[in-house]
PDB file of N, CA and C in Angstrom:
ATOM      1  N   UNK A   1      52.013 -29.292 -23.457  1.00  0.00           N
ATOM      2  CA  UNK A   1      52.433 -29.737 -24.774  1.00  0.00           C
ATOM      3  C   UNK A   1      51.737 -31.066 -25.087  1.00  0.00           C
ATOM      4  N   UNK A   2      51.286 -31.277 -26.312  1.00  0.00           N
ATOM      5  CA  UNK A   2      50.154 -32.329 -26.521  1.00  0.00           C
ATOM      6  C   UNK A   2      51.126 -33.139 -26.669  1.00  0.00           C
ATOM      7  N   UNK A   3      50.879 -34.772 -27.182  1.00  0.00           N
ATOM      8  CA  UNK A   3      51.558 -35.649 -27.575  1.00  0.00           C
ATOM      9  C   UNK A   3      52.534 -35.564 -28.990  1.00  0.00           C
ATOM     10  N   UNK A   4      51.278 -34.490 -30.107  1.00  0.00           N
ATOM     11  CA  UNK A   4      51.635 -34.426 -31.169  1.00  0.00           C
ATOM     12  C   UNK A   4      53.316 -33.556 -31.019  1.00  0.00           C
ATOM     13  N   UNK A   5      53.339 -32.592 -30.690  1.00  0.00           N
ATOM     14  CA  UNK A   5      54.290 -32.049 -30.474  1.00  0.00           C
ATOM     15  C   UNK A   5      55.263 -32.063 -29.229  1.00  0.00           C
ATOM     16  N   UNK A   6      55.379 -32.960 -28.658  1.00  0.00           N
ATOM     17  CA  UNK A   6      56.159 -33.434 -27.877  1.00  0.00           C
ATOM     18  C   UNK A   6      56.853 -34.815 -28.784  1.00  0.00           C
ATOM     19  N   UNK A   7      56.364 -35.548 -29.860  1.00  0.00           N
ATOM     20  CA  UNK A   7      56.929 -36.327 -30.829  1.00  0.00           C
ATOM     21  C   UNK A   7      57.675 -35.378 -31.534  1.00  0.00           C
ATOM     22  N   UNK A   8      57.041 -34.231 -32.366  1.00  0.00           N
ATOM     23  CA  UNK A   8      57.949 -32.727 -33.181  1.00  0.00           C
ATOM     24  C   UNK A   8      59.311 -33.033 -32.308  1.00  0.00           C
ATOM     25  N   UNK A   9      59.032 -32.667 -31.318  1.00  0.00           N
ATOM     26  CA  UNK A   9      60.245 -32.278 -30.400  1.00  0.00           C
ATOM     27  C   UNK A   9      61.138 -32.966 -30.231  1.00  0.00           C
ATOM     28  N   UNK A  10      60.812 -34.414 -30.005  1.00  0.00           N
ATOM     29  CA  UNK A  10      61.963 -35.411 -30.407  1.00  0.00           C
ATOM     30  C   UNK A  10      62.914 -35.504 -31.134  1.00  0.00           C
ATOM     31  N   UNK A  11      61.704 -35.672 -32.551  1.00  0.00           N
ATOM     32  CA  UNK A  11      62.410 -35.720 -34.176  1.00  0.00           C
ATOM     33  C   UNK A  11      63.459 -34.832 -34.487  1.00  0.00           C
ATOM     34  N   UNK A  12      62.915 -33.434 -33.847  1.00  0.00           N
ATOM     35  CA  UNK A  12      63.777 -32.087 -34.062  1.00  0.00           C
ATOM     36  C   UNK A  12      65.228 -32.253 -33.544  1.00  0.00           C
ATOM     37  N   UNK A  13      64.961 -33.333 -32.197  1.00  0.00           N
ATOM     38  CA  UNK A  13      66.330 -33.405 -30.879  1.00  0.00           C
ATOM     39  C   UNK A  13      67.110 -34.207 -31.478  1.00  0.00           C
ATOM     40  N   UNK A  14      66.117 -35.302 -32.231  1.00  0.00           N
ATOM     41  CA  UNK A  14      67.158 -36.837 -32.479  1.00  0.00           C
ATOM     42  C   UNK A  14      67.387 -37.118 -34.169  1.00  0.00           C
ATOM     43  N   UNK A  15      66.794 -36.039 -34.860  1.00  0.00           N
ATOM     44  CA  UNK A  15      66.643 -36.266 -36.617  1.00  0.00           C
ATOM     45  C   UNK A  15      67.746 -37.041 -37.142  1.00  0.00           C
ATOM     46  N   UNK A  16      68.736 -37.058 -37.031  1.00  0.00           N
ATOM     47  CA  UNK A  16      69.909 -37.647 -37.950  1.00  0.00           C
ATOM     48  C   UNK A  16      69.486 -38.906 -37.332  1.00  0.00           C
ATOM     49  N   UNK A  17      69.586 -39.668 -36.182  1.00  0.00           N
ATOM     50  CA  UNK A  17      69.338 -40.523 -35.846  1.00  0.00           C
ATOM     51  C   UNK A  17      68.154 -41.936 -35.967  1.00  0.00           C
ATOM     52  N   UNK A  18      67.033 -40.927 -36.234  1.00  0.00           N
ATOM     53  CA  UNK A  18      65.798 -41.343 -36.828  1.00  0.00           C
ATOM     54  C   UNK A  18      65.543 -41.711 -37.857  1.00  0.00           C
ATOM     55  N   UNK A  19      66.581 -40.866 -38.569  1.00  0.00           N
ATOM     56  CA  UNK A  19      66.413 -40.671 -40.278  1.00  0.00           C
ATOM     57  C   UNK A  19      67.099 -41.914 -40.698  1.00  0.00           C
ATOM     58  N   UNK A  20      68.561 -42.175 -39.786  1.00  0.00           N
ATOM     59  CA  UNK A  20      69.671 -43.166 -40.272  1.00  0.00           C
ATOM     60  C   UNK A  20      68.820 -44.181 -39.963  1.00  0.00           C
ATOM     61  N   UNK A  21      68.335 -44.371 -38.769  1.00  0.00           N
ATOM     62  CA  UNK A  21      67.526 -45.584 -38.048  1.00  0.00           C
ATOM     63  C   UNK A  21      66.755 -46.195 -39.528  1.00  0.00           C
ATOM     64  N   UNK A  22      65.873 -45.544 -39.879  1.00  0.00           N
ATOM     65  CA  UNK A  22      64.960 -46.113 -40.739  1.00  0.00           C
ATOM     66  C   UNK A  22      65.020 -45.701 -42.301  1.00  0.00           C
ATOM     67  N   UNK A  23      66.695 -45.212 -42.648  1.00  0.00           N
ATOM     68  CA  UNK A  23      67.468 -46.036 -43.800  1.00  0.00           C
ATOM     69  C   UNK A  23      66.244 -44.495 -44.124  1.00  0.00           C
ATOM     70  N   UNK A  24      66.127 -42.952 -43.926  1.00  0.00           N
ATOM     71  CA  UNK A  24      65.769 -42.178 -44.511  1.00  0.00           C
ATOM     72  C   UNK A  24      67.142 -41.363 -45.230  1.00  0.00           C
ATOM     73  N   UNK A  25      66.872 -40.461 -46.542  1.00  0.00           N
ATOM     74  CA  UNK A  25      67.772 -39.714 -46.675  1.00  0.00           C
ATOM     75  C   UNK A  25      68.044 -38.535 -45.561  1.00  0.00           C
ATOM     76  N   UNK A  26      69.394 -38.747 -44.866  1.00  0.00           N
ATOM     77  CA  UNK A  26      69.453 -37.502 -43.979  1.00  0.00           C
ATOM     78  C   UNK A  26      69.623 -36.119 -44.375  1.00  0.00           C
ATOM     79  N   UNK A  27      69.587 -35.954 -45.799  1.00  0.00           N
ATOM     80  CA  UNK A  27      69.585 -34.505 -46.045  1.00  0.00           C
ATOM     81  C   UNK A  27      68.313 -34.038 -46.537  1.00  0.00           C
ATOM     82  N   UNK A  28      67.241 -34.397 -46.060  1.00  0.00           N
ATOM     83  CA  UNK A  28      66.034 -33.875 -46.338  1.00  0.00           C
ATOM     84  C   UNK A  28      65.776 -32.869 -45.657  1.00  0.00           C
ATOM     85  N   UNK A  29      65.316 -31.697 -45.915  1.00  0.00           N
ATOM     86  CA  UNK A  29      65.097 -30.643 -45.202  1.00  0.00           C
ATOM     87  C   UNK A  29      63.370 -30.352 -44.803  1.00  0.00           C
ATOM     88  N   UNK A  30      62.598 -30.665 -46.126  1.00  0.00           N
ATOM     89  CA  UNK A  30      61.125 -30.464 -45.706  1.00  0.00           C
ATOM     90  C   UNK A  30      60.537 -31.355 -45.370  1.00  0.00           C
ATOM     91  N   UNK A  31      60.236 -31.543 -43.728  1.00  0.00           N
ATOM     92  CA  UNK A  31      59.588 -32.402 -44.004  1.00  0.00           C
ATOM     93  C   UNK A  31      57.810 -31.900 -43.017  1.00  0.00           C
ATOM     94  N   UNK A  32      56.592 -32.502 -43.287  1.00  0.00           N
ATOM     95  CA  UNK A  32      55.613 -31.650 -42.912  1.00  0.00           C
ATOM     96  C   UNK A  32      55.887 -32.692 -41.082  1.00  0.00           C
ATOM     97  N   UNK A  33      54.656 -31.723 -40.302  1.00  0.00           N
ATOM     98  CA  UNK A  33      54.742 -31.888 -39.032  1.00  0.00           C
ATOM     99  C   UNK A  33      54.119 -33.713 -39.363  1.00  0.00           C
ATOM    100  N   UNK A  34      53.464 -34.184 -39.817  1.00  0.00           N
ATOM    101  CA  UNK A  34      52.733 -35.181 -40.096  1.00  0.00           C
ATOM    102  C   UNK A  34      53.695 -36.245 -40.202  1.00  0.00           C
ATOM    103  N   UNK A  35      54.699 -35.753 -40.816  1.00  0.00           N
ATOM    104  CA  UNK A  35      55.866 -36.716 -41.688  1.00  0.00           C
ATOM    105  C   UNK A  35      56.815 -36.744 -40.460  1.00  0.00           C
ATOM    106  N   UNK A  36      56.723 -36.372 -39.759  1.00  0.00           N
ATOM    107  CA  UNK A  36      58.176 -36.004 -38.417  1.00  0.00           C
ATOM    108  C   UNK A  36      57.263 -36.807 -37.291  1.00  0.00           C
ATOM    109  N   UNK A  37      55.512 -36.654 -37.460  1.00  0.00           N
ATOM    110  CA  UNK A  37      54.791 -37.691 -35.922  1.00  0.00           C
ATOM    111  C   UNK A  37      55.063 -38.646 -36.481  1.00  0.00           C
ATOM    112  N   UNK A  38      55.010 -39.197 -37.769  1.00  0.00           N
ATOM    113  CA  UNK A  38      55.150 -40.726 -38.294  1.00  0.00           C
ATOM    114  C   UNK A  38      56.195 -40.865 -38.298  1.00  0.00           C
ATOM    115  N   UNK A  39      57.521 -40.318 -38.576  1.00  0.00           N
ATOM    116  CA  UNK A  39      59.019 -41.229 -38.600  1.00  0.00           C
ATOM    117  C   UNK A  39      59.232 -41.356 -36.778  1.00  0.00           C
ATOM    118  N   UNK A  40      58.517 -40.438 -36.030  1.00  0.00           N
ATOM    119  CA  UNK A  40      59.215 -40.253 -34.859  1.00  0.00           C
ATOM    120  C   UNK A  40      58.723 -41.447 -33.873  1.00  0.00           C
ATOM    121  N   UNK A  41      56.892 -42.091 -34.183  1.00  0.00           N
ATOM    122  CA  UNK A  41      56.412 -43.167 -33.718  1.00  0.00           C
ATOM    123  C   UNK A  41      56.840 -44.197 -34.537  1.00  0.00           C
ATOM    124  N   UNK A  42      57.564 -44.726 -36.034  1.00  0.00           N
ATOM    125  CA  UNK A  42      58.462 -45.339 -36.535  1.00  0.00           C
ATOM    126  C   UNK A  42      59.940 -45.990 -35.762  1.00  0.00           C
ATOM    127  N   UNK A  43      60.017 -44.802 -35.079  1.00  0.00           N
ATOM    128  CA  UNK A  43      61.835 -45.171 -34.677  1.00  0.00           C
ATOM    129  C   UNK A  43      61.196 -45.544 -33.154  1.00  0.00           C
ATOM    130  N   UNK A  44      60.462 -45.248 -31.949  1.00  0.00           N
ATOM    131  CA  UNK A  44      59.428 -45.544 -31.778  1.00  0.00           C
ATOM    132  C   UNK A  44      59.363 -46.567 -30.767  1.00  0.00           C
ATOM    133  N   UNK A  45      58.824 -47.117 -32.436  1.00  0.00           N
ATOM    134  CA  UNK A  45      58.247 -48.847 -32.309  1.00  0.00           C
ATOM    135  C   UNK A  45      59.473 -49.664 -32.827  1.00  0.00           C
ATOM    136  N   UNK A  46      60.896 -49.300 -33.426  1.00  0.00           N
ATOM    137  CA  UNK A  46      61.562 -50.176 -33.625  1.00  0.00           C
ATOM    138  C   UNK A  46      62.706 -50.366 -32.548  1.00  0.00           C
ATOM    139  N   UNK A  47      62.869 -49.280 -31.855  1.00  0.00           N
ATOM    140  CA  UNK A  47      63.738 -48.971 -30.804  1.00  0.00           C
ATOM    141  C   UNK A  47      63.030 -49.889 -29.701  1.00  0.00           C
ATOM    142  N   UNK A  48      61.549 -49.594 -29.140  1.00  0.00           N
ATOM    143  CA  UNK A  48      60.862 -50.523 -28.459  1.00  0.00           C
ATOM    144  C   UNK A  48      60.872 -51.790 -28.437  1.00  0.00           C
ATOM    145  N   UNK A  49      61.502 -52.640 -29.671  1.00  0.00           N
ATOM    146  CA  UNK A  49      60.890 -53.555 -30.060  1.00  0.00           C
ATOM    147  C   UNK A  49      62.133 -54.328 -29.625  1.00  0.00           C
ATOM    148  N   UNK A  50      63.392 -53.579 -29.953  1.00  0.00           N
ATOM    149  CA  UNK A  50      65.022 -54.100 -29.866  1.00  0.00           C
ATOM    150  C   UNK A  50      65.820 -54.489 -29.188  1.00  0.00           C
TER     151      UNK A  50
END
């Protein structure tokens, strides 16, 4: 499993969490694979940082 989708996999595990983290609407349903590597290295780098 590459990096890219081993981030998917996260987002998928931890979404409400990610979403609340960085003040996203949690009832979004579409979001592209692109949009899920960027919120997922987002929460990330702020969790890292904390």
């Amino acid at each position: 499993m590459d990096e890219q989708q081993q981030l998917i996999s996260y987002f998928e595990k931890f979404r409400a969490e990610i979403l609340e983290k960085l003040n996203c609407d949690t009832t979004t349903e579409l979001l592209s694979e692109q949009e899920k590597v960027r919120l997922a290295h987002a929460y990330l780098d702020i969790v890292s940082e904390g």
